[in-house]
Each structure stands twice: as structure tokens, then as C-alpha cells.
C-alpha atoms as a PDB file:
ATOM      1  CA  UNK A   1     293.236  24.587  30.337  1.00  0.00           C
ATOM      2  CA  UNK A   2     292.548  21.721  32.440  1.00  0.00           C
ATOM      3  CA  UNK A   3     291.621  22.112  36.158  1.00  0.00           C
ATOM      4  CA  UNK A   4     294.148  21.476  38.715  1.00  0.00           C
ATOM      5  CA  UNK A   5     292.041  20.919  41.416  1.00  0.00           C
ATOM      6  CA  UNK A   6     290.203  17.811  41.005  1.00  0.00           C
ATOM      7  CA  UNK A   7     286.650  17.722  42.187  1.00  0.00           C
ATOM      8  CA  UNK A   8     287.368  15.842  45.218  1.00  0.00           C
ATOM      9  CA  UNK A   9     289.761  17.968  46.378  1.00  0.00           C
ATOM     10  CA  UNK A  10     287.716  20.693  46.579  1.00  0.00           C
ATOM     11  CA  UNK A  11     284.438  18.340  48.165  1.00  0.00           C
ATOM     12  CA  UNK A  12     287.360  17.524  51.114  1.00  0.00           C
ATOM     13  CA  UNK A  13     288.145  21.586  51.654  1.00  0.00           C
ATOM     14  CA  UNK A  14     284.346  22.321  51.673  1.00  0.00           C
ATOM     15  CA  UNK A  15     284.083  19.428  54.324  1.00  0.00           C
ATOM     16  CA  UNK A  16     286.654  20.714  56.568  1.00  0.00           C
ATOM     17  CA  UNK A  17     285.136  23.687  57.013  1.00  0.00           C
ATOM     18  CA  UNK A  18     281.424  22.468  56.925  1.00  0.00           C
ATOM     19  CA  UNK A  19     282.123  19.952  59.813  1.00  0.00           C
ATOM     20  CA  UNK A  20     284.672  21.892  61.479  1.00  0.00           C
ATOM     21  CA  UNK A  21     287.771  19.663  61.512  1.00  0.00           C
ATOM     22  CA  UNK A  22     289.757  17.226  59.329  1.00  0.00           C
ATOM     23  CA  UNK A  23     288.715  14.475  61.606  1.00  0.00           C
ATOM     24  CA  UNK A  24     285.050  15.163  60.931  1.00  0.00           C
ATOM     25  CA  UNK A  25     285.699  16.008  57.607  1.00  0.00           C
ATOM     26  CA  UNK A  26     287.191  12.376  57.106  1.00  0.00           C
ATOM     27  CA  UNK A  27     283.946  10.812  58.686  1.00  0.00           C
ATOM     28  CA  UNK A  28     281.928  12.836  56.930  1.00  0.00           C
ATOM     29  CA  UNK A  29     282.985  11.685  53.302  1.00  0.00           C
ATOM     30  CA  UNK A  30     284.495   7.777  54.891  1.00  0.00           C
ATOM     31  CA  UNK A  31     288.426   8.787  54.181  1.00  0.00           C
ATOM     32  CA  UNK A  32     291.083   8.633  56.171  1.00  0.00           C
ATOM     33  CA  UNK A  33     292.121  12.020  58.370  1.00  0.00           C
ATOM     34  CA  UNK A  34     295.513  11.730  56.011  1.00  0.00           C
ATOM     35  CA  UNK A  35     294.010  11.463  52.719  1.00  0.00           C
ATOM     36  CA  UNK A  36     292.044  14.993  53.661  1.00  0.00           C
ATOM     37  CA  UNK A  37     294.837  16.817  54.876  1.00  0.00           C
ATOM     38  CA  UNK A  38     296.859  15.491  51.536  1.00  0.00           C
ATOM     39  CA  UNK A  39     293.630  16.771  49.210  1.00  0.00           C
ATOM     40  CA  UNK A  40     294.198  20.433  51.574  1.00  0.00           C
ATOM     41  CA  UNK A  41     297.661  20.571  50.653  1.00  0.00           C
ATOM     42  CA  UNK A  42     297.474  19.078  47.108  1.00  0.00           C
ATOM     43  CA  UNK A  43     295.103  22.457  46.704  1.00  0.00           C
ATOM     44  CA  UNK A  44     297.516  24.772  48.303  1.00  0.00           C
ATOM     45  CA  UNK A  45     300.480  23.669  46.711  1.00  0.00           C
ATOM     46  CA  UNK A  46     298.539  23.711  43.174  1.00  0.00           C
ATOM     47  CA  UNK A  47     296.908  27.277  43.642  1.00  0.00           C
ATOM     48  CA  UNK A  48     300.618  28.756  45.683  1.00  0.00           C
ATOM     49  CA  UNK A  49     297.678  29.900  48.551  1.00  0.00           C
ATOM     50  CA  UNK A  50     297.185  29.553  51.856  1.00  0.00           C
ATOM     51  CA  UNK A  51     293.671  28.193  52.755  1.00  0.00           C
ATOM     52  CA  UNK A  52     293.961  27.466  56.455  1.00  0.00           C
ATOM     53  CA  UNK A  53     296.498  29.127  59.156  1.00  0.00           C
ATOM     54  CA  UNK A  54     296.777  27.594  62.523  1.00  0.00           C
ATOM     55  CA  UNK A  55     295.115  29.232  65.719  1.00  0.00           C
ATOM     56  CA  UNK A  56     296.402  26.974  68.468  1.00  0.00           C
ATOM     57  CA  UNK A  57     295.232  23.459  67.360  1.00  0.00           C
ATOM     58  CA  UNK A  58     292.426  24.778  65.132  1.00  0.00           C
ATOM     59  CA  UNK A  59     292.686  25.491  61.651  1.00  0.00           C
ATOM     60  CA  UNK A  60     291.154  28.603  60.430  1.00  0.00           C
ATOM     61  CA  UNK A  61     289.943  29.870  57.064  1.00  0.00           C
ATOM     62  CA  UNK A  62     292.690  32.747  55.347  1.00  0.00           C
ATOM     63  CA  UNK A  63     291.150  35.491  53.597  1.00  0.00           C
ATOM     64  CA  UNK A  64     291.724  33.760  50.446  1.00  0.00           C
ATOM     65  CA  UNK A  65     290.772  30.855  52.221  1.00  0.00           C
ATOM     66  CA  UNK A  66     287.248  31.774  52.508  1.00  0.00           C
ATOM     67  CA  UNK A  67     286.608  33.040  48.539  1.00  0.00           C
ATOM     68  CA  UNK A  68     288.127  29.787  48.125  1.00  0.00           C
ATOM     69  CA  UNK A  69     285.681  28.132  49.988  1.00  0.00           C
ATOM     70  CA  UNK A  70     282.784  29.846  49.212  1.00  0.00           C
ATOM     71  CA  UNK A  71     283.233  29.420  45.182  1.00  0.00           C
ATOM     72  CA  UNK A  72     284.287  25.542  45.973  1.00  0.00           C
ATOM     73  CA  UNK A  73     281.065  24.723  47.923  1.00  0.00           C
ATOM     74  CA  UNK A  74     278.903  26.572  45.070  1.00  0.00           C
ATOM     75  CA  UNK A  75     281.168  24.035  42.404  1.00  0.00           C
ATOM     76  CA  UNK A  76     280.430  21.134  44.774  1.00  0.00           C
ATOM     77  CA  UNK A  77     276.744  21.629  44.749  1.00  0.00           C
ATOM     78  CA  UNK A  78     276.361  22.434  40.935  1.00  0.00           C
ATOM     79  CA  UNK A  79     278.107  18.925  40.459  1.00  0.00           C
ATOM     80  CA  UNK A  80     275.339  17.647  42.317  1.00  0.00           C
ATOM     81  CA  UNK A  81     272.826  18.997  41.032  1.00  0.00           C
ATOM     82  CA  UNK A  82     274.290  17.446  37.463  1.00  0.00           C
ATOM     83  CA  UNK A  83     274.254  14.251  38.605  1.00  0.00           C
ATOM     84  CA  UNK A  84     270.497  14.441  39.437  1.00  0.00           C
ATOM     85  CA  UNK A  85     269.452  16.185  36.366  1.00  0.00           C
ATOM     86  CA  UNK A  86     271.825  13.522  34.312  1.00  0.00           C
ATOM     87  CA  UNK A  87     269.975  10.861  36.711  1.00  0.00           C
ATOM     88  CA  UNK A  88     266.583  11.883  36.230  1.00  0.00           C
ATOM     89  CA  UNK A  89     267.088  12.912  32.487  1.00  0.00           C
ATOM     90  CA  UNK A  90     268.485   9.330  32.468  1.00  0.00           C
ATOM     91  CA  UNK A  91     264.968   7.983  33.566  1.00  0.00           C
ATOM     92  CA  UNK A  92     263.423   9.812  30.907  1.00  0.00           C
ATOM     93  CA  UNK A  93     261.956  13.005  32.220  1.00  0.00           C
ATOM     94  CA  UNK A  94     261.743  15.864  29.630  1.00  0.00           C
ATOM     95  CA  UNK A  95     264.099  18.623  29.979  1.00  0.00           C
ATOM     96  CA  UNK A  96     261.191  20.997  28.478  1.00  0.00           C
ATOM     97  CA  UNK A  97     257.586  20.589  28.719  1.00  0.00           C
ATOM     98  CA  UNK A  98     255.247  22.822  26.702  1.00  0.00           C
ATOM     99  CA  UNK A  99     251.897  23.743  28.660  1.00  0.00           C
ATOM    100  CA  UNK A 100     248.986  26.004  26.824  1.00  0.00           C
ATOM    101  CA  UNK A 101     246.601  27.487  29.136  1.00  0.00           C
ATOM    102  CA  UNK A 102     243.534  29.328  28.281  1.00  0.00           C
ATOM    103  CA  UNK A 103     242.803  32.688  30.205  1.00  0.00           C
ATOM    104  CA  UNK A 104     240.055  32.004  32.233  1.00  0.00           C
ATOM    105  CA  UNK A 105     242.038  29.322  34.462  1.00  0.00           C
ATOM    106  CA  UNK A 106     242.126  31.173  37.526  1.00  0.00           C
ATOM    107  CA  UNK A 107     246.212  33.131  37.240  1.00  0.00           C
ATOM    108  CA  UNK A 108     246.908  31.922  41.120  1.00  0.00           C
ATOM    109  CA  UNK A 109     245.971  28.460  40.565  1.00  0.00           C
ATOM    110  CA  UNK A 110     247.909  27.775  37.657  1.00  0.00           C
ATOM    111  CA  UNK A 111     251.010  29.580  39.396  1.00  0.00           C
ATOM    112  CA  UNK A 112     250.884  27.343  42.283  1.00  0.00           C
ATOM    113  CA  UNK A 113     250.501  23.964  40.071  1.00  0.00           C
ATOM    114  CA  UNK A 114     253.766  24.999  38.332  1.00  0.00           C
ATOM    115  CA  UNK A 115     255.385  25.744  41.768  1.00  0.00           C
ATOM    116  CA  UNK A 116     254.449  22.251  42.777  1.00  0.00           C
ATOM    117  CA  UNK A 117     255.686  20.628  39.203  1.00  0.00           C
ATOM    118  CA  UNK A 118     258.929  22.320  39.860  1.00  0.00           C
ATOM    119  CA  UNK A 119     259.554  21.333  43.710  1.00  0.00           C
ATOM    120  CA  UNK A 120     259.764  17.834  41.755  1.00  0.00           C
ATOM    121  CA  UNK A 121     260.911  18.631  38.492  1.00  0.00           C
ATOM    122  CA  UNK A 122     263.356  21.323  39.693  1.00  0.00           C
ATOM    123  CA  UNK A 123     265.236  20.988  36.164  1.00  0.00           C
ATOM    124  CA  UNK A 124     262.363  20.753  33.271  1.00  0.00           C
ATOM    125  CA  UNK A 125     261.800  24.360  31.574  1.00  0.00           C
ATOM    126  CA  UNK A 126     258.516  25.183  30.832  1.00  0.00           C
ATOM    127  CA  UNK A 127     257.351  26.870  28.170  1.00  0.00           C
ATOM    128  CA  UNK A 128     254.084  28.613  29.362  1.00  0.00           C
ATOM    129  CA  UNK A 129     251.187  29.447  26.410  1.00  0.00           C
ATOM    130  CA  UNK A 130     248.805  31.927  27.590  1.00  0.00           C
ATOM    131  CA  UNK A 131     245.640  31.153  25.241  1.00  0.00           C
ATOM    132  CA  UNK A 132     241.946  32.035  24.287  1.00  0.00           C
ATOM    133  CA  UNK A 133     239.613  30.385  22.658  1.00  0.00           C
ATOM    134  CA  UNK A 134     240.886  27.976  19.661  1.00  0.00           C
ATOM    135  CA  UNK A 135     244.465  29.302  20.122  1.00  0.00           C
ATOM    136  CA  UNK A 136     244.891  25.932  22.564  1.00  0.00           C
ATOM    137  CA  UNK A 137     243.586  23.664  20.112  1.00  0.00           C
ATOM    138  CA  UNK A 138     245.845  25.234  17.593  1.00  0.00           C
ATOM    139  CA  UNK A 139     248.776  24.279  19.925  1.00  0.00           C
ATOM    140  CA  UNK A 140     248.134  21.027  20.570  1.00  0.00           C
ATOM    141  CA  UNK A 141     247.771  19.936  16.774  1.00  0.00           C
ATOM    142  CA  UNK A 142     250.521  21.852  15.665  1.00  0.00           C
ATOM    143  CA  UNK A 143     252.301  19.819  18.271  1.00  0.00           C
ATOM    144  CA  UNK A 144     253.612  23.145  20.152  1.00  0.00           C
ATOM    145  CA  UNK A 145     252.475  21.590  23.851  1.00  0.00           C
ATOM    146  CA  UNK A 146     252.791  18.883  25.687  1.00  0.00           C
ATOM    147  CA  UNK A 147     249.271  19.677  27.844  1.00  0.00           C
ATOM    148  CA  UNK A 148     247.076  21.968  26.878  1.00  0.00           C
ATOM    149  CA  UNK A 149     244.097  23.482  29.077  1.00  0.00           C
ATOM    150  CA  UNK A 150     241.530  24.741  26.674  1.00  0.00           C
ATOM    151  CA  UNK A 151     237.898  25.264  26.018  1.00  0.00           C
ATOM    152  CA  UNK A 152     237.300  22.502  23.665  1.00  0.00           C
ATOM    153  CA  UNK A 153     239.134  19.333  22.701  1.00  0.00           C
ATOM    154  CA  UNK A 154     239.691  19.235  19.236  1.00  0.00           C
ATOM    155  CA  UNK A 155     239.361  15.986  17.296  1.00  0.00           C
ATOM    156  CA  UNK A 156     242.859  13.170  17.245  1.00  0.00           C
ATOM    157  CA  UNK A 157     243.387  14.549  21.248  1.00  0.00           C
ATOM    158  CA  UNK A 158     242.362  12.530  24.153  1.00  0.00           C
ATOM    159  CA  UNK A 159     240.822  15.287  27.151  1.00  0.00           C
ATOM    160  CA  UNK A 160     239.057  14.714  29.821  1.00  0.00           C
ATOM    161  CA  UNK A 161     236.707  17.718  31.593  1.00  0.00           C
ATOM    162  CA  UNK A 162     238.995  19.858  34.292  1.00  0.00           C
ATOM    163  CA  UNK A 163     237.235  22.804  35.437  1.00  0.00           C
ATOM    164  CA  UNK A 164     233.608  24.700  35.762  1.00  0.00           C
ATOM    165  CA  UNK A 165     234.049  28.544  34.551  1.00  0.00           C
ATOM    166  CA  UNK A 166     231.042  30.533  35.763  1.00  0.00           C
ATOM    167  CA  UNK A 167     230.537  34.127  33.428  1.00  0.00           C
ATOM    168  CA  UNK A 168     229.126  36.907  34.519  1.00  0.00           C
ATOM    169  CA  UNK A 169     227.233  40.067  32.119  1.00  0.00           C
ATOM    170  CA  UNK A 170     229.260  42.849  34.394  1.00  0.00           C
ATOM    171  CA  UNK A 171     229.844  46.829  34.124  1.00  0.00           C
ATOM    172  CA  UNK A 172     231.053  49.484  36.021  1.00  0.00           C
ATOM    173  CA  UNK A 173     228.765  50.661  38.911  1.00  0.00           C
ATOM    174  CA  UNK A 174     228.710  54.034  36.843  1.00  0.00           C
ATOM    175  CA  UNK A 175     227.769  52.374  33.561  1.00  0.00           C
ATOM    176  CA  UNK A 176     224.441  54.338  32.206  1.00  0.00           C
ATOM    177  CA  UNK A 177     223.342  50.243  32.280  1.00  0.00           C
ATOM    178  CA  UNK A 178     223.103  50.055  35.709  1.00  0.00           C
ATOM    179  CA  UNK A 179     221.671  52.906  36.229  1.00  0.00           C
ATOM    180  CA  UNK A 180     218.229  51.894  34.381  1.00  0.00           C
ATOM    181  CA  UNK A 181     217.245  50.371  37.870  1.00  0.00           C
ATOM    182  CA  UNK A 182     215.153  47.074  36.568  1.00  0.00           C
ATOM    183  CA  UNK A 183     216.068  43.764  35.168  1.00  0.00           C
ATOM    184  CA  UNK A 184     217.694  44.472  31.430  1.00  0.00           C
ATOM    185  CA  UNK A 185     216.843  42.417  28.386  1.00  0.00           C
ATOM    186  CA  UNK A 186     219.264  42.087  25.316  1.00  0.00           C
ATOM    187  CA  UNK A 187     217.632  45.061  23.757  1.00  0.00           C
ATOM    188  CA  UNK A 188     218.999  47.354  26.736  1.00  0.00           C
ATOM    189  CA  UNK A 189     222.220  45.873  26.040  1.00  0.00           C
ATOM    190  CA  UNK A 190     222.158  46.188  22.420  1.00  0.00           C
ATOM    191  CA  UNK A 191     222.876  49.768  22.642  1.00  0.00           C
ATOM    192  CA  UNK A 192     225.942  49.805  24.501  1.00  0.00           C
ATOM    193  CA  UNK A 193     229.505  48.749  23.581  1.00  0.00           C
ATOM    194  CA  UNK A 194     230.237  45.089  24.276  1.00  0.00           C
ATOM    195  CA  UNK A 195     234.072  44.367  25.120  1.00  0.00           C
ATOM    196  CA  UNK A 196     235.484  40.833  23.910  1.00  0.00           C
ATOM    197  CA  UNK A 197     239.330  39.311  24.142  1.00  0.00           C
ATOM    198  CA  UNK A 198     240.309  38.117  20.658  1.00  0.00           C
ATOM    199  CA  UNK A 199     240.574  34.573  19.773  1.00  0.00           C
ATOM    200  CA  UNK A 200     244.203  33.534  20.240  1.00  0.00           C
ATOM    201  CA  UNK A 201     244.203  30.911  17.296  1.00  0.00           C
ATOM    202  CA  UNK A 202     245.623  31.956  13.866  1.00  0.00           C
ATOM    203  CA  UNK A 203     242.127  31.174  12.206  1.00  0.00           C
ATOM    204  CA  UNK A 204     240.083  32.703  14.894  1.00  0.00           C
ATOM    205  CA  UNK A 205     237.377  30.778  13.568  1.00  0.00           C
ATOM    206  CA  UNK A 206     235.348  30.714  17.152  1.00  0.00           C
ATOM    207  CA  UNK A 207     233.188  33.104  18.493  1.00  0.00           C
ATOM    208  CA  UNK A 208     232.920  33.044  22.634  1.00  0.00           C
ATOM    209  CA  UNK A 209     231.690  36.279  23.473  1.00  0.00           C
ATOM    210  CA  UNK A 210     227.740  35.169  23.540  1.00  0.00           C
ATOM    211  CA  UNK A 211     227.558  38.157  21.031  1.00  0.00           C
ATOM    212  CA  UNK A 212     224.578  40.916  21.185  1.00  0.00           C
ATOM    213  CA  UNK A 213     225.314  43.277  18.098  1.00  0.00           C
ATOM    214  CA  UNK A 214     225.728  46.780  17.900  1.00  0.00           C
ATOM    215  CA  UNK A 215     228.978  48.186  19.338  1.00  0.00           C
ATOM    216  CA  UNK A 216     232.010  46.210  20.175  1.00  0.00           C
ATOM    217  CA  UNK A 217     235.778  46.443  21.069  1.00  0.00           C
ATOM    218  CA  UNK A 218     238.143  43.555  20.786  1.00  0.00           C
ATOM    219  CA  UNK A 219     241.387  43.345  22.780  1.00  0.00           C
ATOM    220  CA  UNK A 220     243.978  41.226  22.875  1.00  0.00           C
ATOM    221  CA  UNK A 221     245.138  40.570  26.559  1.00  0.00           C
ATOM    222  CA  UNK A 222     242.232  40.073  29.675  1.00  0.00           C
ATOM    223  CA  UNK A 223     243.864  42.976  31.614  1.00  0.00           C
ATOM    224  CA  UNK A 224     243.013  45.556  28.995  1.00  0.00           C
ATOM    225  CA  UNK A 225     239.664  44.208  28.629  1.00  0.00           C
ATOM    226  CA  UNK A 226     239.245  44.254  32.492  1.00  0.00           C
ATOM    227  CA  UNK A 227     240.370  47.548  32.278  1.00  0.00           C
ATOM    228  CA  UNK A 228     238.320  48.876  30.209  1.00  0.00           C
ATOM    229  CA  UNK A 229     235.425  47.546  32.137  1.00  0.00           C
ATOM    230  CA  UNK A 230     236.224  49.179  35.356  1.00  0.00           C
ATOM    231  CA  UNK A 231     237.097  52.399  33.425  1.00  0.00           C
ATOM    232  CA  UNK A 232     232.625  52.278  32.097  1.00  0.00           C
ATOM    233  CA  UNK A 233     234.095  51.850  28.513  1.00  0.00           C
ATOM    234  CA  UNK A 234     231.689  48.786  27.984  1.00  0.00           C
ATOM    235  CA  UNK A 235     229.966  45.882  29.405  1.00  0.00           C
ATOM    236  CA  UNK A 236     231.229  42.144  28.891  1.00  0.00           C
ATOM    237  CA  UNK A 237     230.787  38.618  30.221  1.00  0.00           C
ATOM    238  CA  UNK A 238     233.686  37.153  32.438  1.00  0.00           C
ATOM    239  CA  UNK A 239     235.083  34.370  33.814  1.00  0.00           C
ATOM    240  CA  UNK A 240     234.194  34.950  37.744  1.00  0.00           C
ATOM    241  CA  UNK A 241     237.524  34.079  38.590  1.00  0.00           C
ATOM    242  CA  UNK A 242     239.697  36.522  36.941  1.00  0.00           C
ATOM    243  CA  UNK A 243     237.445  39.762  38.238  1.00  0.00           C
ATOM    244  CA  UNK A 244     237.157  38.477  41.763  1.00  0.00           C
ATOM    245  CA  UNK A 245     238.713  40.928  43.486  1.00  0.00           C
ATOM    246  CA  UNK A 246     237.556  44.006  41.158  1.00  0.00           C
ATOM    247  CA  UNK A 247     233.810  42.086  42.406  1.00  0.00           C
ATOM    248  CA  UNK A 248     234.509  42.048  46.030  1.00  0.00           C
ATOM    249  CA  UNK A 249     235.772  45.950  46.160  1.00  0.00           C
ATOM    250  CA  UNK A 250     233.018  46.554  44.280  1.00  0.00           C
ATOM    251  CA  UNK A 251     234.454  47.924  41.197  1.00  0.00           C
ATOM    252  CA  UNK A 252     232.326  45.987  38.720  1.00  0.00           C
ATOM    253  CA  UNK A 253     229.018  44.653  39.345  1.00  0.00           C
ATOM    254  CA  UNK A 254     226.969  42.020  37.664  1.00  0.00           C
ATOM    255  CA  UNK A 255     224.109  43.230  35.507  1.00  0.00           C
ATOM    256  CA  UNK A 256     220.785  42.562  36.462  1.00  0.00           C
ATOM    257  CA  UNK A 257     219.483  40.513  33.361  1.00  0.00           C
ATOM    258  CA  UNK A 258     215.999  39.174  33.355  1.00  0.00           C
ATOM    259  CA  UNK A 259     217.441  36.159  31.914  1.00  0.00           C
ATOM    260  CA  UNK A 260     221.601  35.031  30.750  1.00  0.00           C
ATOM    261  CA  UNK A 261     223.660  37.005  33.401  1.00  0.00           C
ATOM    262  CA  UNK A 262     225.121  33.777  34.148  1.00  0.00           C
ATOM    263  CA  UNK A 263     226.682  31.529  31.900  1.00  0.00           C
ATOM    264  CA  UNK A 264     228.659  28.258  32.159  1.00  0.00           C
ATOM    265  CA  UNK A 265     231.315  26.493  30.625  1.00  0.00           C
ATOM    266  CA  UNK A 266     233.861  23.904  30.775  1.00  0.00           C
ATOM    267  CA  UNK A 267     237.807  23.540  30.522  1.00  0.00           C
ATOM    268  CA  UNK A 268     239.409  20.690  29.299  1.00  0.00           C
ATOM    269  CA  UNK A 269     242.736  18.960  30.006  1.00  0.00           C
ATOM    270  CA  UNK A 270     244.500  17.201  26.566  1.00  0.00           C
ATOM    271  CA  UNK A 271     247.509  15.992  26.074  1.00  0.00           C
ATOM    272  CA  UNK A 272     249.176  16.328  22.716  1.00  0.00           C
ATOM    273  CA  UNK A 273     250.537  12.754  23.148  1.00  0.00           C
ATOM    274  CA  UNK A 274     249.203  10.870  26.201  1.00  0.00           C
ATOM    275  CA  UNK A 275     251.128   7.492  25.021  1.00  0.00           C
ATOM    276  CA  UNK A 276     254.540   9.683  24.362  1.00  0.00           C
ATOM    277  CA  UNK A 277     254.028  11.809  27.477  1.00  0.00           C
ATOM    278  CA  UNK A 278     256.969  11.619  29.973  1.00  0.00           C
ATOM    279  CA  UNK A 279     257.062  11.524  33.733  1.00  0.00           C
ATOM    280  CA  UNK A 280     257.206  15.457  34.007  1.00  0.00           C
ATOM    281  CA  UNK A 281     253.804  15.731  31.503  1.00  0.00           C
ATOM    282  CA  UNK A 282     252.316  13.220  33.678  1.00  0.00           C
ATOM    283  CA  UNK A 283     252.802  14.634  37.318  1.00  0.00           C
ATOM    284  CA  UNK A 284     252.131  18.398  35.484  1.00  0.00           C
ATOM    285  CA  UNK A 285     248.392  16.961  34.440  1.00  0.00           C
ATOM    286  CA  UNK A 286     248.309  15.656  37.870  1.00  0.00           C
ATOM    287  CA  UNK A 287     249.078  18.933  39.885  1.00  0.00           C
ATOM    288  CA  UNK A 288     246.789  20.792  37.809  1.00  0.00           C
ATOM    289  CA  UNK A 289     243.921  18.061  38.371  1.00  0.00           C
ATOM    290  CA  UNK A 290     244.457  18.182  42.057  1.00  0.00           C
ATOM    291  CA  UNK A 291     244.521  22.414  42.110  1.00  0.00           C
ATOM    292  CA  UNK A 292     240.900  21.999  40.281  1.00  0.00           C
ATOM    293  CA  UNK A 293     239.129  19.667  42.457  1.00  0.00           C
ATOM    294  CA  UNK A 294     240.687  21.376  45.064  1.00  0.00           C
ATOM    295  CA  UNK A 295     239.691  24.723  44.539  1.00  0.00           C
ATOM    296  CA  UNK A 296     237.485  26.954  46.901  1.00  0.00           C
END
């Protein structure tokens, strides 16, 4: 069934009671005081409802009035908001941007980059891939993402460098490791259980876990691996970033290698189709460039 109340009706109740009057009402959207008091009664007569009754010289919402009201305003502003989308969809921006992310991009930064996409691209989805190793490669030549933020750029992708990720060989204060009290070699470590996260990629054709041999567990997510750590189930290296706050309450602690407790490497930024990329793709690479350069 059609509507009976046009759109503009309901825009002139929402104004009445938004400005406070039907004069200001009729200032407020440039119509006559007339034409906003026909649009009131035009909804009245249409509905059978009362929406105002008269206190003195002031009109005041009825009970019905005000559900009236409240569901008109919410109408009004969705049929806003659809003319910007249809505006800025109009100018080309995506309505869904796919973004792979490796793990060791720090959780907080990348949360705060998509809170400052979407304060500009309020209506673009975004399909979030939460990666390791080759599994953002994989993405970006399967043609699954739009940007990808990964640990190597694989060949046919333009990327440029994005972000330093400093390891670190860490255990549990309890872990029989630390309790050797000198500088460890690999041979120390070789007989204790090394924790990795498994490559994300379908081939899992890379290794990134600077392997030593001997025991090992492989997990799936960083928080079970983490957790594991803290638990003395193993030693691993990780990203700085993501055990930052188990490293300031002193819940893991870096082990004291003679040599390769710190390691170093580098996160790219690709895009699966720089010459294709829209508006949104653009001013996502550009939030998360800024969040990297900017970070403490």
C-alpha cells in the first residue's frame, strides 16, 4: 500500500515541534506559515489522529502526537541519510571495501584507523581479514581485498613498506628457561617446546617462526598462543606490540639470549588494484599510513 503521508508532510510536523511553532517551522524549511499548518492537517485528516491540541495559543504534542513524532523524525533522518549514501555512492565510493590485516599490526591501532575511515565513510561495510603470514598475499591475488597489510608483497601487487615489528624470544617468569640464570644459546632452547601461530594461507608454504627444532605447538589464533605462553607451556618469539601489556605486568619476560632475542621485520601496505581503487580504498590506506608514522 502506498503511503499517505508524503515525506514532506511529515519533515513540516517534525519542524513544528523541533522549532517550536508553525511560524518557525515555516522559516525553518522557507514555506509559508499556511502551507505548514495545511501539511499538519493533511496528516491528521489522513491518519483520523490528533497530533497537536491547543494550550492557550500554543500547540502541544497529543499522546499519539508524540509516537507520531518521534517515528517521523527517525523517517526524516533515514531519508537523509539516503540521499548522502545515493550522493556519495554517486561519486563512486565503494559500498564495501575488503581490508586483510596480518596479526602483528598492533589490535588498537588498526581499530582506531577504521573508526576514522568510518567518521568519513559512515556507509562503506568493511569486510575485516585477520591474517598471518602468506594468508594476506593469498587475499590479495585471489582478489578477496581491496588493501591488504601483510608481511611480504607478493609479485603483480604494488606495496610500499608501512610498519617496523620488533620480536621478542619471551617465556613465563616461571619457565625452567629463565631460571638457568645466564645468557641462553639455541641449544638451551632446543629442549623446550617452541609455540608458533599457523600460517593463515591455504598453502602455508612460509615458515615465520625463526624455527629451533625439537618440540613445538602450532595454534591457530595469537590469543591462544599468548596464552599458552603466560600459562609456562612454551617459549616463542612475538611481535612486541601484541604482548605489551602481559610485558609491563610482568607476566612474560624476554629471554636472555647471548645472541637473536630480538628480531625485526617489516609490514607492507598493497593494494589489490591501486588504478581501480575507489575514494574509500584510498582514504583507508591513508588512515592506516598516518596511525603508523604516528605511533608511539
Amino acid at each position: 500500500m502506498a503511503p499517505r503521508i508524503s515525506l514532506e508532510q511529515w519533515r513540516a510536523l517534525v519542524a513544528v515541534v523541533d522549532a517550536g511553532s508553525y511560524a518557525a517551522a515555516a522559516e525553518a524549511l522557507h514555506k509559508t506559515q499556511s502551507s505548514v499548518s495545511y501539511a499538519i492537517g493533511r496528516v491528521e485528516e489522513q491518519l483520523g489522529v490528533a497530533v497537536f491540541r491547543m494550550e492557550g495559543r500554543r500547540a502541544v504534542l497529543t499522546s499519539t502526537g508524540r509516537v507520531l513524532y518521534r517515528r517521523g523524525r527517525a523517517l526524516v533522518e533515514e531519508a537523509g541519510r539516503l540521499e548522502e549514501a545515493a550522493t556519495r555512492l554517486g561519486a563512486g565510493v565503494e559500498p564495501e571495501l575488503g581490508l586483510g590485516v596480518e596479526i602483528l599490526f598492533p589490535t588498537w591501532l588498526l581499530l582506531r584507523c577504521l573508526e576514522t575511515f568510518s567518521a568519513d565513510f559512515p556507509d562503506t561495510r568493511v569486510e575485516l581479514y585477520e591474517t598471518v603470514l602468506g594468508g594476506g598475499e593469498e587475499l590479495l591475488a585471489e582478489g578477496h581485498v581491496d588493501l591488504a597489510v601483510c608481511s611480504q608483497v607478493p609479485a603483480g601487487f604494488l606495496g610500499d613498506p608501512l610498519l617496523p615489528i620488533r620480536f621478542l624470544a619471551v617465556a613465563a617468569p616461571a619457565h625452567p628457561l629463565h631460571a638457568l640464570g645466564r645468557a641462553l644459546t639455541f641449544d638451551d632452547l632446543r629442549g623446550y617446546r617452541q609455540l608458533f601461530i599457523r600460517d593463515s594461507g591455504v598453502r602455508r608454504d612460509r615458515a615465520g617462526g625463526w624455527e629451533i627444532g625439537g618440540q613445538r605447538w602450532t595454534v591457530s589464533h595469537k590469543a591462544t598462543a599468548i596464552r599458552a605462553l603466560c600459562m609456562g607451556l612454551g617459549f616463542a618469539w612475538v611481535a612486541e606490540d601484541i604482548i605489551r601489556d602481559e610485558l609491563d605486568n610482568g607476566i612474560l619476560r624476554p629471554l636472555p639470549l647471548a645472541h637473536g632475542g630480538e628480531r625485526w621485520t617489516t609490514l607492507y601496505l598493497a593494494y589489490g588494484d591501486v588504478d581501480g581503487a575507489g575514494p574509500g580504498t584510498h582514504r583507508l590506506a591513508e588512515a592506516l599510513r598516518a596511525a603508523a608514522a604516528g605511533r608511539p
